[in-house]
PDB file of N, CA and C in Angstrom:
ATOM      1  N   UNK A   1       0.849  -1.160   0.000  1.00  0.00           N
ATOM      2  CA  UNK A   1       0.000   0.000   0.000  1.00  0.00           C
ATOM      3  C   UNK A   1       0.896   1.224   0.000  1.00  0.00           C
ATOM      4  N   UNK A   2       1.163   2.156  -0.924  1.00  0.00           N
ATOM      5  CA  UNK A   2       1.755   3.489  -1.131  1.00  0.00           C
ATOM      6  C   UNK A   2       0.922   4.534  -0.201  1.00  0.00           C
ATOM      7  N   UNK A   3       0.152   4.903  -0.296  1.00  0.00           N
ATOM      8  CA  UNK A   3      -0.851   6.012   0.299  1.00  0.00           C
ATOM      9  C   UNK A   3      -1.833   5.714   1.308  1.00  0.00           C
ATOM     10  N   UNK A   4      -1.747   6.468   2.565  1.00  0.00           N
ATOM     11  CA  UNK A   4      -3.049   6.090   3.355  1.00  0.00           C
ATOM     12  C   UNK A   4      -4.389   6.084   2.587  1.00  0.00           C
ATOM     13  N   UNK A   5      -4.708   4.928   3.163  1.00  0.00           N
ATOM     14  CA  UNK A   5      -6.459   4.924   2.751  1.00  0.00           C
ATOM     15  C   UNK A   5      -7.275   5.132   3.735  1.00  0.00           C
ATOM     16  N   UNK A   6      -8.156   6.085   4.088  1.00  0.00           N
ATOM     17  CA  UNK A   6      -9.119   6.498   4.954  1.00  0.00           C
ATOM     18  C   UNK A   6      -9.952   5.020   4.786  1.00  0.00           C
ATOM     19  N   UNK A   7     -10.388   4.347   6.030  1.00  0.00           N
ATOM     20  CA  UNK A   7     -11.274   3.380   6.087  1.00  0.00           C
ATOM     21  C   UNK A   7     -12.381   4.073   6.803  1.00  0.00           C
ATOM     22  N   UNK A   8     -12.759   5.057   7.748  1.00  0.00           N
ATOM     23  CA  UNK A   8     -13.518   4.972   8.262  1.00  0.00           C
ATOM     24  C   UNK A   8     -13.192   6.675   9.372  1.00  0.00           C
ATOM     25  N   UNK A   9     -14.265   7.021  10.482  1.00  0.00           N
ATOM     26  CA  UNK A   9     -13.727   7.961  11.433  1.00  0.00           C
ATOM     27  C   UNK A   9     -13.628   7.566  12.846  1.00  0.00           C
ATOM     28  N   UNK A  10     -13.199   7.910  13.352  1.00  0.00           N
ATOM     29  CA  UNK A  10     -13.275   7.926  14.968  1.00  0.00           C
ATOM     30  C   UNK A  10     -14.429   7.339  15.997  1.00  0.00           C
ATOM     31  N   UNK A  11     -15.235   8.310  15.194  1.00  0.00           N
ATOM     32  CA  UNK A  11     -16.748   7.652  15.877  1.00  0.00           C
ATOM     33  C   UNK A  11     -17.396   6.733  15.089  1.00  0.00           C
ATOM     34  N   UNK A  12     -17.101   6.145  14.328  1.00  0.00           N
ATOM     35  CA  UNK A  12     -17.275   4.385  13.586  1.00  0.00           C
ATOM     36  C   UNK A  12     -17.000   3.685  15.152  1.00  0.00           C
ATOM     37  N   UNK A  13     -15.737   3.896  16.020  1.00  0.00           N
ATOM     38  CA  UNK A  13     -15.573   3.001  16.675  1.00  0.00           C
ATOM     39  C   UNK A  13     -14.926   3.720  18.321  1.00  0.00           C
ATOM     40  N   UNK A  14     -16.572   3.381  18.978  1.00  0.00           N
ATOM     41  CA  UNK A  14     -16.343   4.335  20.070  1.00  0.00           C
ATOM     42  C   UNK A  14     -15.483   3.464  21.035  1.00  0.00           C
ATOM     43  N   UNK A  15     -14.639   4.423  22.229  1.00  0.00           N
ATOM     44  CA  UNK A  15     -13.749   3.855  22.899  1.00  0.00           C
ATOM     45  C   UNK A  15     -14.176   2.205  23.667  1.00  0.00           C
ATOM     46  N   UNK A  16     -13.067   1.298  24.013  1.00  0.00           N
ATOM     47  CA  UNK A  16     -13.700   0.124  24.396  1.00  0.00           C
ATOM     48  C   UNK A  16     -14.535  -0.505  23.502  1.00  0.00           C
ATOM     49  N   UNK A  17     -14.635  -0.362  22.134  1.00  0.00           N
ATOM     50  CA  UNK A  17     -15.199  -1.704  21.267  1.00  0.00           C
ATOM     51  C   UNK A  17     -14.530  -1.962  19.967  1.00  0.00           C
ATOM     52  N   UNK A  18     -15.072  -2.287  19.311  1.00  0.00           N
ATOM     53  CA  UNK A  18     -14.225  -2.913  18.259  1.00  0.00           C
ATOM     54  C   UNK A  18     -15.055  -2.772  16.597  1.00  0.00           C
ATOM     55  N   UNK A  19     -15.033  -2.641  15.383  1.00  0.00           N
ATOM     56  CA  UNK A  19     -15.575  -2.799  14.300  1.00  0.00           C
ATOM     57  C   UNK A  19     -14.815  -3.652  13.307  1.00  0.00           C
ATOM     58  N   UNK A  20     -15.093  -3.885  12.730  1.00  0.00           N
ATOM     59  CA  UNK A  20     -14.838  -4.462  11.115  1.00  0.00           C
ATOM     60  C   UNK A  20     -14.438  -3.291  10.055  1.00  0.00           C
ATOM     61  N   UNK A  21     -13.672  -3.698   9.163  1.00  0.00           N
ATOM     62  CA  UNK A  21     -13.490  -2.985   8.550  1.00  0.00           C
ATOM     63  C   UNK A  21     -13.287  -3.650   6.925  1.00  0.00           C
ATOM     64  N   UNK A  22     -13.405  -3.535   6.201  1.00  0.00           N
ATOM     65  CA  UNK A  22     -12.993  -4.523   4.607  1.00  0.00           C
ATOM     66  C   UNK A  22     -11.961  -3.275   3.799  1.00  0.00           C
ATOM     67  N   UNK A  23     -10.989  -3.732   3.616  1.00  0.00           N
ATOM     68  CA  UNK A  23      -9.643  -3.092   3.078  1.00  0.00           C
ATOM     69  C   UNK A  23      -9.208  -3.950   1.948  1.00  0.00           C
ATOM     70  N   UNK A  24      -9.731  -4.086   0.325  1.00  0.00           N
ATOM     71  CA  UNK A  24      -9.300  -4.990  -0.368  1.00  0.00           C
ATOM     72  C   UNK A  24     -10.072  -6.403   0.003  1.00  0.00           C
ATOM     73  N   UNK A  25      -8.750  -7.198  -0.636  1.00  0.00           N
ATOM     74  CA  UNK A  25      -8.910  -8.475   0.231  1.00  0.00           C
ATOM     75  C   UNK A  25      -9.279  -8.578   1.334  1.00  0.00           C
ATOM     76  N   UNK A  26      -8.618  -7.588   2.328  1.00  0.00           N
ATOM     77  CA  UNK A  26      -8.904  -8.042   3.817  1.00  0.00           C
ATOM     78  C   UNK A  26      -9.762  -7.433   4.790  1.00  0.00           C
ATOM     79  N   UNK A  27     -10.224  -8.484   5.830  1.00  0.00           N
ATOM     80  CA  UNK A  27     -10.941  -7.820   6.492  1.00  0.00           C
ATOM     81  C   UNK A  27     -10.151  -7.211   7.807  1.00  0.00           C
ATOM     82  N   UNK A  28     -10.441  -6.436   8.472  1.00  0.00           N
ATOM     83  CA  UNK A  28      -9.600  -5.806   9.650  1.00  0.00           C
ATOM     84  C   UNK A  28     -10.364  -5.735  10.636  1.00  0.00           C
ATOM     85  N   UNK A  29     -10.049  -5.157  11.694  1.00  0.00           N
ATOM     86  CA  UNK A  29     -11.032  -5.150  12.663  1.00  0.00           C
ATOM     87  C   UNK A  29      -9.799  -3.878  13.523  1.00  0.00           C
ATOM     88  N   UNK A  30     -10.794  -2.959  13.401  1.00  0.00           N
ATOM     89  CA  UNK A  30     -10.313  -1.685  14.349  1.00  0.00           C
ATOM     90  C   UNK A  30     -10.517  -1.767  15.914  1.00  0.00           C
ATOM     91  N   UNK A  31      -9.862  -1.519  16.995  1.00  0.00           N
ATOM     92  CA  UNK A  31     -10.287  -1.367  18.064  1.00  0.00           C
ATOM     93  C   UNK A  31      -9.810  -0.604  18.793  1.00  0.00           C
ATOM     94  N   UNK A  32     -10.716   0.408  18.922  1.00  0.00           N
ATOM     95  CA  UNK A  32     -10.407   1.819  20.255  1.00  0.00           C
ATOM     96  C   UNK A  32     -10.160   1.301  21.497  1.00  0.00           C
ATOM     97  N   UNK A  33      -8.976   1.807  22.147  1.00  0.00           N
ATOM     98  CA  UNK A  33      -8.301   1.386  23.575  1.00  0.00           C
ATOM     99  C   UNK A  33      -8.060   2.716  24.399  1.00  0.00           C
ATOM    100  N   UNK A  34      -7.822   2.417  25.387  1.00  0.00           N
ATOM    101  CA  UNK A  34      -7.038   3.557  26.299  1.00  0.00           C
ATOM    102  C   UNK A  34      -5.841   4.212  26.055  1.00  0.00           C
ATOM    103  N   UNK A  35      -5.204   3.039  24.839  1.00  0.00           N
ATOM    104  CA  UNK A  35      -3.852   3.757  24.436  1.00  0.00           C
ATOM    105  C   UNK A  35      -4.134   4.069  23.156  1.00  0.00           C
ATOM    106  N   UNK A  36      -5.459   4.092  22.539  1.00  0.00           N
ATOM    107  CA  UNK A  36      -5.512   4.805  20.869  1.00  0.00           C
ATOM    108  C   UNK A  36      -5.971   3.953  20.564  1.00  0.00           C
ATOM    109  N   UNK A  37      -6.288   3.538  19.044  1.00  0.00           N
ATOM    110  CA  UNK A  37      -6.524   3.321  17.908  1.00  0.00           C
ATOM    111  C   UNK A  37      -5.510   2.063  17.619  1.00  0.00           C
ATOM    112  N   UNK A  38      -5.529   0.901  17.346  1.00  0.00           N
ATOM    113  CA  UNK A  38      -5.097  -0.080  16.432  1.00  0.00           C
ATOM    114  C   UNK A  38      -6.133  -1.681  15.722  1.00  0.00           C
ATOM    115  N   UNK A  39      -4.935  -1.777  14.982  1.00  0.00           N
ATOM    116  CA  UNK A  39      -5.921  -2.765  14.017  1.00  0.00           C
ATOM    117  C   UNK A  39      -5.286  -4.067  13.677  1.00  0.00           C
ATOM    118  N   UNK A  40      -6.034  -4.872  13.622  1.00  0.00           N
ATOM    119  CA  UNK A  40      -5.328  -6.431  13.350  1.00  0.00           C
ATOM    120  C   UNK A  40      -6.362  -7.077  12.664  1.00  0.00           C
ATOM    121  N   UNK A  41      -5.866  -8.247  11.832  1.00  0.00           N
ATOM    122  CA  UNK A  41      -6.699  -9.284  11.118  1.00  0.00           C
ATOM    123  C   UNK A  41      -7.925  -9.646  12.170  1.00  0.00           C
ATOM    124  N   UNK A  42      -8.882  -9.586  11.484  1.00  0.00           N
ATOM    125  CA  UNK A  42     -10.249  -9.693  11.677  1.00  0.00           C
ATOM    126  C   UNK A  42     -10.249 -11.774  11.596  1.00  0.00           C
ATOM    127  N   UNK A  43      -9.421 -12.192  12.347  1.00  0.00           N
ATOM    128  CA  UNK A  43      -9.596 -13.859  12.214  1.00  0.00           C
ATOM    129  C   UNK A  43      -8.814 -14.286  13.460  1.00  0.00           C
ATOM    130  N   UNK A  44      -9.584 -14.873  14.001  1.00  0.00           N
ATOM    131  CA  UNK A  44      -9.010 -15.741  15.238  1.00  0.00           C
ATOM    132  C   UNK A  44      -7.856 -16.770  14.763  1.00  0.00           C
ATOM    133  N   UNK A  45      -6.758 -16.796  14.957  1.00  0.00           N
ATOM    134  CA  UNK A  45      -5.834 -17.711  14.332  1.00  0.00           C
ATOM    135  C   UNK A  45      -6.354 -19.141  15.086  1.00  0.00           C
ATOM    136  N   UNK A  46      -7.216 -19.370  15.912  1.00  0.00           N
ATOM    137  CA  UNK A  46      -7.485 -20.522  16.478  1.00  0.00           C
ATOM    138  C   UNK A  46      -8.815 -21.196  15.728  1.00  0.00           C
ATOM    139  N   UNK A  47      -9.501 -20.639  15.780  1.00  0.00           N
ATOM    140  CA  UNK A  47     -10.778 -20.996  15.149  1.00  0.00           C
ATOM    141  C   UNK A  47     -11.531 -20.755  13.784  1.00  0.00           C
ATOM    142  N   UNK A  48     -10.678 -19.203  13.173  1.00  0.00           N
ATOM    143  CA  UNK A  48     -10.979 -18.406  11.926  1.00  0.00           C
ATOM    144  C   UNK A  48     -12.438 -18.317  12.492  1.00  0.00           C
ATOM    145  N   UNK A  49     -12.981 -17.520  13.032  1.00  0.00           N
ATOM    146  CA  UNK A  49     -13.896 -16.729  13.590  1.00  0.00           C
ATOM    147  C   UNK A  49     -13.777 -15.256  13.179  1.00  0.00           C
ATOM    148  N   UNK A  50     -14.663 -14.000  13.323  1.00  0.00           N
ATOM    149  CA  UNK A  50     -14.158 -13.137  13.524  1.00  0.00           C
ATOM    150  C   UNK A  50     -14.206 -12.205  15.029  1.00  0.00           C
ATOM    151  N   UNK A  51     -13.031 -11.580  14.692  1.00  0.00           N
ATOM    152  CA  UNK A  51     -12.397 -11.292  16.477  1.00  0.00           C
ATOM    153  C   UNK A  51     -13.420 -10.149  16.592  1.00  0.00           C
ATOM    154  N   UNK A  52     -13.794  -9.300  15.976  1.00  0.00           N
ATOM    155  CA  UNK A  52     -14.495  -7.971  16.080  1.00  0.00           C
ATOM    156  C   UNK A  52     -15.981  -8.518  16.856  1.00  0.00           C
ATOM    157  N   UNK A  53     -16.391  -9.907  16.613  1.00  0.00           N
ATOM    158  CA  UNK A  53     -17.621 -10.024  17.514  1.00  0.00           C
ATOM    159  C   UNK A  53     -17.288 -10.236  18.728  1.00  0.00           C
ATOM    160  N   UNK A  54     -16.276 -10.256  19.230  1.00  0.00           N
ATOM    161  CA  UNK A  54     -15.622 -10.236  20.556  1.00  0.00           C
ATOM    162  C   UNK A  54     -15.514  -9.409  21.701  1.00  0.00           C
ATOM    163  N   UNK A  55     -15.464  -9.617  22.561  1.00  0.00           N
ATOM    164  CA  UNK A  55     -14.983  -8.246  23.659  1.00  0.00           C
ATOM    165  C   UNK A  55     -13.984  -7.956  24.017  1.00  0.00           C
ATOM    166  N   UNK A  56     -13.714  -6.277  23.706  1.00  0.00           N
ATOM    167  CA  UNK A  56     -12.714  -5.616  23.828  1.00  0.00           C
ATOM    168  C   UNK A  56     -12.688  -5.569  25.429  1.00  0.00           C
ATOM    169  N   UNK A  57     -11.315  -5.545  26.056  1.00  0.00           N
ATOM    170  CA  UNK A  57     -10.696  -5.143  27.517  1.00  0.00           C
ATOM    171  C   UNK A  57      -9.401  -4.773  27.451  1.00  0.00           C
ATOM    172  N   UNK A  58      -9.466  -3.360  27.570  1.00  0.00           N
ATOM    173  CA  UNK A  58      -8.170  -2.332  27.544  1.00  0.00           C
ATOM    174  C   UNK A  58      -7.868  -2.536  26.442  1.00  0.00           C
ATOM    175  N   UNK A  59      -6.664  -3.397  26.163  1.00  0.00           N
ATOM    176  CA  UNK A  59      -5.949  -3.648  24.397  1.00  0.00           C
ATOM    177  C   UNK A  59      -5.929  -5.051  24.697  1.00  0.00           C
ATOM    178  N   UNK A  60      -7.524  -5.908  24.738  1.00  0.00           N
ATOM    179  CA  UNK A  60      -7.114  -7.062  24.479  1.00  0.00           C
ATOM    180  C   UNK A  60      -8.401  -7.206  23.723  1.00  0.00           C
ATOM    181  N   UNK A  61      -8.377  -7.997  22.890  1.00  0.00           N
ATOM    182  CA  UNK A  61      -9.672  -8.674  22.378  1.00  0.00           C
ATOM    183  C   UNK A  61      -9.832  -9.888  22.282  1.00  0.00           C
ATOM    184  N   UNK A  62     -11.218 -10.311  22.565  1.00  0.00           N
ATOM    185  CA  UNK A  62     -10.953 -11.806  22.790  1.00  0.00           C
ATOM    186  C   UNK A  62     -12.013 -12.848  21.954  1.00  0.00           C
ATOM    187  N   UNK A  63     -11.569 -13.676  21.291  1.00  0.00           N
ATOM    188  CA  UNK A  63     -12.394 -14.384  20.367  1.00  0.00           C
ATOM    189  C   UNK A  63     -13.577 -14.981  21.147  1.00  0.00           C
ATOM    190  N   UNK A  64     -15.044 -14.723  20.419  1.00  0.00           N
ATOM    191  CA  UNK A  64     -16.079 -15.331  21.025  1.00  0.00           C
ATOM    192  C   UNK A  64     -16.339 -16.805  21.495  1.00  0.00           C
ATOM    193  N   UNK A  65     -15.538 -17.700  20.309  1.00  0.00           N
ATOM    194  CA  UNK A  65     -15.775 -18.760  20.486  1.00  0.00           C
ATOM    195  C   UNK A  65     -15.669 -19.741  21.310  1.00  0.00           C
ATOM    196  N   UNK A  66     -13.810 -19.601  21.434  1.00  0.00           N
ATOM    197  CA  UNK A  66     -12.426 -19.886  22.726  1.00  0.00           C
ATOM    198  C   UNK A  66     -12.416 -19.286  23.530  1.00  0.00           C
ATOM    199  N   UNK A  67     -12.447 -18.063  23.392  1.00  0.00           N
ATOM    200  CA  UNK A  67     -11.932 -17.369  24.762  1.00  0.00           C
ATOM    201  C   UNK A  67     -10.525 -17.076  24.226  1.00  0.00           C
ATOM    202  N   UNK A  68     -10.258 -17.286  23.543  1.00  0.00           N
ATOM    203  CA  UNK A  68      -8.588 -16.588  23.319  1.00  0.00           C
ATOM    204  C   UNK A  68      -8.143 -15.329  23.046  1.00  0.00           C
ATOM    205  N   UNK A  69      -7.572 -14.546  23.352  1.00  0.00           N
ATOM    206  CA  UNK A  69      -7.526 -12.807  23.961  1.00  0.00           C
ATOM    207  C   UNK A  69      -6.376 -12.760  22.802  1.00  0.00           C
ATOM    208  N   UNK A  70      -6.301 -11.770  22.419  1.00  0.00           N
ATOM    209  CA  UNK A  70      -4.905 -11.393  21.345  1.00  0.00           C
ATOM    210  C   UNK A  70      -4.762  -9.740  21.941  1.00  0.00           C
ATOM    211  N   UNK A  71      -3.652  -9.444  22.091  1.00  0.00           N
ATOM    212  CA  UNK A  71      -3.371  -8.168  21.990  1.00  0.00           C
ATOM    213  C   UNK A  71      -3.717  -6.999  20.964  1.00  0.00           C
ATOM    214  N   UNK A  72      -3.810  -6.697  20.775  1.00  0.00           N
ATOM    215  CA  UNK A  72      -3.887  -5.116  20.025  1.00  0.00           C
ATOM    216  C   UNK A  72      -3.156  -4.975  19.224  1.00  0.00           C
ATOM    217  N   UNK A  73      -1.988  -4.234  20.451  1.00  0.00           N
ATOM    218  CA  UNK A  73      -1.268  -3.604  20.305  1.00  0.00           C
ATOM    219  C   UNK A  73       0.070  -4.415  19.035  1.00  0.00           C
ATOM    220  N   UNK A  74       0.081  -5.510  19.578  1.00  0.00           N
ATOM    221  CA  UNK A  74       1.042  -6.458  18.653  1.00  0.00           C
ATOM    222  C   UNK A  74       0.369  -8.194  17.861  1.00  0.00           C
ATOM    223  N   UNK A  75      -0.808  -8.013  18.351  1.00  0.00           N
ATOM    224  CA  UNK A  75      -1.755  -9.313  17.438  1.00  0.00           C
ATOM    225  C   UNK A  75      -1.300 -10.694  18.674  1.00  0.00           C
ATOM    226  N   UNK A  76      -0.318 -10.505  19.142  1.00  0.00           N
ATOM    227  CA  UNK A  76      -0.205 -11.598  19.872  1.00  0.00           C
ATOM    228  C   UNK A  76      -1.088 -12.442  20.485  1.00  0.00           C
ATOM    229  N   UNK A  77      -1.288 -13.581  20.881  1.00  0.00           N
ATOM    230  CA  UNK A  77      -2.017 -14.302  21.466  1.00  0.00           C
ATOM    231  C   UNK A  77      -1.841 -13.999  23.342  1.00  0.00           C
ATOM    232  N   UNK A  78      -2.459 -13.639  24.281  1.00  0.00           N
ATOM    233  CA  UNK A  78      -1.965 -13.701  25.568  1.00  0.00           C
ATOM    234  C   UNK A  78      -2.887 -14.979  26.307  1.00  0.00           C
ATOM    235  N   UNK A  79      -3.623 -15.846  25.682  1.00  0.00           N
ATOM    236  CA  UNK A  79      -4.463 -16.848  26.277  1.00  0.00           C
ATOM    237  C   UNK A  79      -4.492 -17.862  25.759  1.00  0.00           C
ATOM    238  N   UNK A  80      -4.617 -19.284  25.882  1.00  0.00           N
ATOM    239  CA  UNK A  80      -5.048 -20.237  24.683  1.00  0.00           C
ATOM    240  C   UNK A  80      -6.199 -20.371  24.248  1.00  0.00           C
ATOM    241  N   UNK A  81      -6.779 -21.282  23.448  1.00  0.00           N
ATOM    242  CA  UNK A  81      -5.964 -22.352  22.670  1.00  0.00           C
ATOM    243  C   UNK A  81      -5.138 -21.636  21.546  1.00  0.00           C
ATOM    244  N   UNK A  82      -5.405 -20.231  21.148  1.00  0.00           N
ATOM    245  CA  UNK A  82      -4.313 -19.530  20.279  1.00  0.00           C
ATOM    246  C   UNK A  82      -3.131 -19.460  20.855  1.00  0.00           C
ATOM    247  N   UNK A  83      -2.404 -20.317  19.668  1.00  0.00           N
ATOM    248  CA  UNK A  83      -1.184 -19.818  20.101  1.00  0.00           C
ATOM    249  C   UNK A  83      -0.405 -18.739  18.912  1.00  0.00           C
ATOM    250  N   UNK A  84      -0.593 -18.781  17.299  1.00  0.00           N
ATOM    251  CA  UNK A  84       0.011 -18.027  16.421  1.00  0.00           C
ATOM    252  C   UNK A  84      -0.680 -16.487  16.631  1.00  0.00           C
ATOM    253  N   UNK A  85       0.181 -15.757  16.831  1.00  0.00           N
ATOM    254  CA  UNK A  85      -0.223 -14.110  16.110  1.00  0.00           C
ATOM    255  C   UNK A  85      -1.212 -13.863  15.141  1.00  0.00           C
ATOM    256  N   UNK A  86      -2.020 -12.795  14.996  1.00  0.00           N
ATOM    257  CA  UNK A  86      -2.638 -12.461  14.141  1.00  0.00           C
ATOM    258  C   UNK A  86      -1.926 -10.745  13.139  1.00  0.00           C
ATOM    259  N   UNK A  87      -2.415 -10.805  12.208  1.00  0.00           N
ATOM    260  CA  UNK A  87      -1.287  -9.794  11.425  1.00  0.00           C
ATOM    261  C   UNK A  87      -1.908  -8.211  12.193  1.00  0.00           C
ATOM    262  N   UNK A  88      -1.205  -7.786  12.364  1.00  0.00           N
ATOM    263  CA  UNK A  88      -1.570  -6.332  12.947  1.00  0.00           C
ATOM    264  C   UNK A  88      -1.237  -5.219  11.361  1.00  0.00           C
ATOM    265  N   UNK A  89      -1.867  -4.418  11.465  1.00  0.00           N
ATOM    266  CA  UNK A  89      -1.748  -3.105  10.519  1.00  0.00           C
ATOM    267  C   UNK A  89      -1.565  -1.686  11.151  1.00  0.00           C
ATOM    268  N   UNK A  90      -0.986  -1.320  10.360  1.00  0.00           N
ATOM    269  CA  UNK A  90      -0.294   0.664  10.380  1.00  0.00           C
ATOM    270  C   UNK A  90      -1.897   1.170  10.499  1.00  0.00           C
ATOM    271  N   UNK A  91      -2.372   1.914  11.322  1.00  0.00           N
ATOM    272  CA  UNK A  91      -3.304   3.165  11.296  1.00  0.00           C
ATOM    273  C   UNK A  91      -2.866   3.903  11.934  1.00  0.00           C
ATOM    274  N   UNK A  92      -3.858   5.328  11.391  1.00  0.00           N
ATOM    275  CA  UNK A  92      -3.423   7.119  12.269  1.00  0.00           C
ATOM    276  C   UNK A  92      -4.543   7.336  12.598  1.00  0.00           C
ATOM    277  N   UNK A  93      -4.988   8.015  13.234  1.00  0.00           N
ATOM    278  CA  UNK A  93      -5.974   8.806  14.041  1.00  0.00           C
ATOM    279  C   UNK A  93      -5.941   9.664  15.136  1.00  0.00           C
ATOM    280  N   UNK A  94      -6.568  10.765  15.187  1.00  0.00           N
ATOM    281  CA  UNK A  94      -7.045  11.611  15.992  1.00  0.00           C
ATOM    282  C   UNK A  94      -7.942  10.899  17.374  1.00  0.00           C
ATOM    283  N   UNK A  95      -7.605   9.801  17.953  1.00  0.00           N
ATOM    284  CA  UNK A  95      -8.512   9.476  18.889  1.00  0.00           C
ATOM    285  C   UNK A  95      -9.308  10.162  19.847  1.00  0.00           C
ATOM    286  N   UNK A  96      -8.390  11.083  19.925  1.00  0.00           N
ATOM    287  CA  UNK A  96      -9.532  12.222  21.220  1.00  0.00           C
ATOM    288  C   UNK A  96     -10.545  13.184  20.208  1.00  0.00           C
ATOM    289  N   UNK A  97     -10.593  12.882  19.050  1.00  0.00           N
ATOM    290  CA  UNK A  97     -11.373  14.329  17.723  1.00  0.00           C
ATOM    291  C   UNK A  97     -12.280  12.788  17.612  1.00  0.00           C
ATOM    292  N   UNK A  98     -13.828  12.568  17.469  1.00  0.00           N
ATOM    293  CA  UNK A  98     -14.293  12.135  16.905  1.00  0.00           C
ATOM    294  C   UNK A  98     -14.766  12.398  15.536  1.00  0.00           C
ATOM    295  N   UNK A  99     -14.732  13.336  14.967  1.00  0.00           N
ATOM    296  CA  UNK A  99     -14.634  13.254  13.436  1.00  0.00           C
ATOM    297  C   UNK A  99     -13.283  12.580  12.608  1.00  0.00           C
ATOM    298  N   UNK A 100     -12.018  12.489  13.705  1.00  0.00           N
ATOM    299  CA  UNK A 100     -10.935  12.370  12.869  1.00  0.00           C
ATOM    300  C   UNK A 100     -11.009  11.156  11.577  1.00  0.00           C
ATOM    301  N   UNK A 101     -10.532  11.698  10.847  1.00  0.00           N
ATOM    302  CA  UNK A 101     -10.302  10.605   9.496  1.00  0.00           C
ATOM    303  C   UNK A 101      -9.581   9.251  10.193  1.00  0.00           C
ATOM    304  N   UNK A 102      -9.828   7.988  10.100  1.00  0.00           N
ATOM    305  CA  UNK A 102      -8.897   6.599  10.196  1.00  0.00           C
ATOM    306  C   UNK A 102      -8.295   6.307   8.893  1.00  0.00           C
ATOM    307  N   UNK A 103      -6.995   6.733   9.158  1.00  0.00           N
ATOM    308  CA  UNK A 103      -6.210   6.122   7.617  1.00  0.00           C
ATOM    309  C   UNK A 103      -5.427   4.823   8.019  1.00  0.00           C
ATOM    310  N   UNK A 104      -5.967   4.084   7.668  1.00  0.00           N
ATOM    311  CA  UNK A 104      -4.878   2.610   7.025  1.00  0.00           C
ATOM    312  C   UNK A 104      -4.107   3.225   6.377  1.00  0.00           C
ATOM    313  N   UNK A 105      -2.326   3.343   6.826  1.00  0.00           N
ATOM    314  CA  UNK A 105      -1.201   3.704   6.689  1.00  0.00           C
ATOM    315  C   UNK A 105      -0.206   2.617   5.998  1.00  0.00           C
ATOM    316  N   UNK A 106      -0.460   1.327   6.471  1.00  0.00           N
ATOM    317  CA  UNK A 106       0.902   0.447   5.721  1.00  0.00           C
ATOM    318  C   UNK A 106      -0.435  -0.590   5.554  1.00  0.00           C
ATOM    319  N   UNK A 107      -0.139  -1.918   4.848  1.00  0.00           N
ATOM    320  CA  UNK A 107      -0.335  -2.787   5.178  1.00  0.00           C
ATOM    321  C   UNK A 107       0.163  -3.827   5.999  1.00  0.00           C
ATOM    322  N   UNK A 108       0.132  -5.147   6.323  1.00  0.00           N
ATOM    323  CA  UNK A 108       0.611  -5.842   7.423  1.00  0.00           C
ATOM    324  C   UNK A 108       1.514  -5.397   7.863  1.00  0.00           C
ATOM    325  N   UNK A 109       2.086  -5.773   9.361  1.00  0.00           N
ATOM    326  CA  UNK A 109       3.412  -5.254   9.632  1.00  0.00           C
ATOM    327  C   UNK A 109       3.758  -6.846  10.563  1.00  0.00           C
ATOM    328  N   UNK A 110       3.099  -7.518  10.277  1.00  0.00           N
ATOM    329  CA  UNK A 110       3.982  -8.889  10.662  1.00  0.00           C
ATOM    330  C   UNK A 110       3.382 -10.146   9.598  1.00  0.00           C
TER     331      UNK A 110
END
């Protein structure tokens, strides 16, 4: 990806939850935290579920199905039965501006 792509704004995804997002091929899943704005593959590496029907806590989200929590911040798994990462992505935002633009900045970064 050369150029940010605006997916969406601020208030698409109010603090403490999570949305979907479709970028191309992929689906994403945005989730507002206490520390900002980040985004990771929209797929439970355990089950291929999607994580966005899940509940957000601080920067964790956790697949409906398992129970398996992934980080945010780095896609990591912090619970089982996941154990592989999920791909995390580059976004910018204005988190405290609810109009701010959400630009998808890179694609994957793992």
């Amino acid at each position: 990806m050369s150029d940010p792509r605006q997916i969406g704004i601020v208030s698409d995804v109010p603090l403490g939850t999570a949305r979907q997002f479709e970028v191309g091929d992929d689906l994403i899943v945005v989730v507002n935290t206490p520390e900002g704005l980040f985004a990771i593959e929209d797929r439970c590496s355990h089950a291929d579920v999607a994580l966005s029907e899940g509940e957000v806590d601080g920067c964790l989200i956790e697949c409906w199905l398992h129970g398996s929590a992934f980080d945010v911040r780095t896609g990591v798994p912090t619970s089982l039965p996941a154990i592989t990462p999920v791909k995390t992505f580059s976004i910018s935002a204005d988190s405290a501006d609810p109009n701010s633009p959400i630009y998808l900045t890179k694609g994957t970064t793992q």
